[in-house]
Protein backbone atom coordinates (compact mmCIF):
# COMPACT_ATOMS: atom_id res chain seq x y z
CA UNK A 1 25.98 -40.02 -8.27
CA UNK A 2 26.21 -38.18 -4.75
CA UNK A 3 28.65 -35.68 -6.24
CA UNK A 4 26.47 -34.46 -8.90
CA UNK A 5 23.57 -34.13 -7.02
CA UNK A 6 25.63 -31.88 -4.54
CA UNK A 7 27.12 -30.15 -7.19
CA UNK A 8 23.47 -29.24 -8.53
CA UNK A 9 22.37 -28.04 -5.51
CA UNK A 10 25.42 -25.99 -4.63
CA UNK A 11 24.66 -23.91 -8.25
CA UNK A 12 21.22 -23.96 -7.86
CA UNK A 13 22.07 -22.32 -3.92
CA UNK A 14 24.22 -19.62 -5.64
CA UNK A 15 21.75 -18.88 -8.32
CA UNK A 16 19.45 -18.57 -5.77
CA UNK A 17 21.95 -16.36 -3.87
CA UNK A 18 22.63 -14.07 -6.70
CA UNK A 19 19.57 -13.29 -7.66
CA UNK A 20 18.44 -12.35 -4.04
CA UNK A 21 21.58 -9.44 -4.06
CA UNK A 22 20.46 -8.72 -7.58
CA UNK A 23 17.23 -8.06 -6.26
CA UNK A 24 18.14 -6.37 -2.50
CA UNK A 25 20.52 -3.91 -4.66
CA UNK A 26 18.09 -2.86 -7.29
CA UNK A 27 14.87 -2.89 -4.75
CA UNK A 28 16.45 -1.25 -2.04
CA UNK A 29 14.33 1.10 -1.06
CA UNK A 30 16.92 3.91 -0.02
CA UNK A 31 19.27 4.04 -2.69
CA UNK A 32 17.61 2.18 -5.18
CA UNK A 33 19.03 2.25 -8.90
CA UNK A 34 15.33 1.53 -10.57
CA UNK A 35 13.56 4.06 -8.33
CA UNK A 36 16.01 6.82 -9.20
CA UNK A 37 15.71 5.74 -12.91
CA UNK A 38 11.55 5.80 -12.67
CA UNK A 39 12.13 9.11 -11.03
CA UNK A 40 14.38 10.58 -13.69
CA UNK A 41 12.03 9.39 -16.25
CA UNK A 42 8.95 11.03 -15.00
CA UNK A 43 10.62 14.29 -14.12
CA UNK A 44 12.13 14.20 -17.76
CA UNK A 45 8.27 13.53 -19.35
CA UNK A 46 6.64 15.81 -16.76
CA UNK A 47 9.36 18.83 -18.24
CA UNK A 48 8.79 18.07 -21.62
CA UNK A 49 4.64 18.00 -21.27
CA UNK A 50 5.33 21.37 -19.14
CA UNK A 51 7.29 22.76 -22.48
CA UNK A 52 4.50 21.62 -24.70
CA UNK A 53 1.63 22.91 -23.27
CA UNK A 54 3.62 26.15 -22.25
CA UNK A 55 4.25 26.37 -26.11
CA UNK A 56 0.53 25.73 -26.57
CA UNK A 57 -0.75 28.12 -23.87
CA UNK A 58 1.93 30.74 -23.08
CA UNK A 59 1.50 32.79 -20.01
């Protein structure tokens, strides 16, 4: 009975483990993989409302 219970917490430690580095890597705030995606997504909308409204209004 004691070795499952320290079994359990051992994966339950490394779960918890995991998802911490998952977290630090994709929330790091200096090279972050999701902020460089969000930023690469707006810049790609903000282009494409420029083009539209440049088609609309042209200079």
């Amino acid at each position: 009975m004691f070795n499952q219970r320290a079994q359990s917490t051992i994966e339950y430690l490394l779960i918890f483990a995991v998802t911490v580095l998952v977290l630090a890597v994709f929330l790091n705030p200096k090279k972050s993989v999701m902020k460089s995606e969000i930023n690469e997504t707006l810049k790609s909308g903000m282009n494409r409302m420029s083009g539209a409204a440049n088609t609309i209004f042209p200079k």
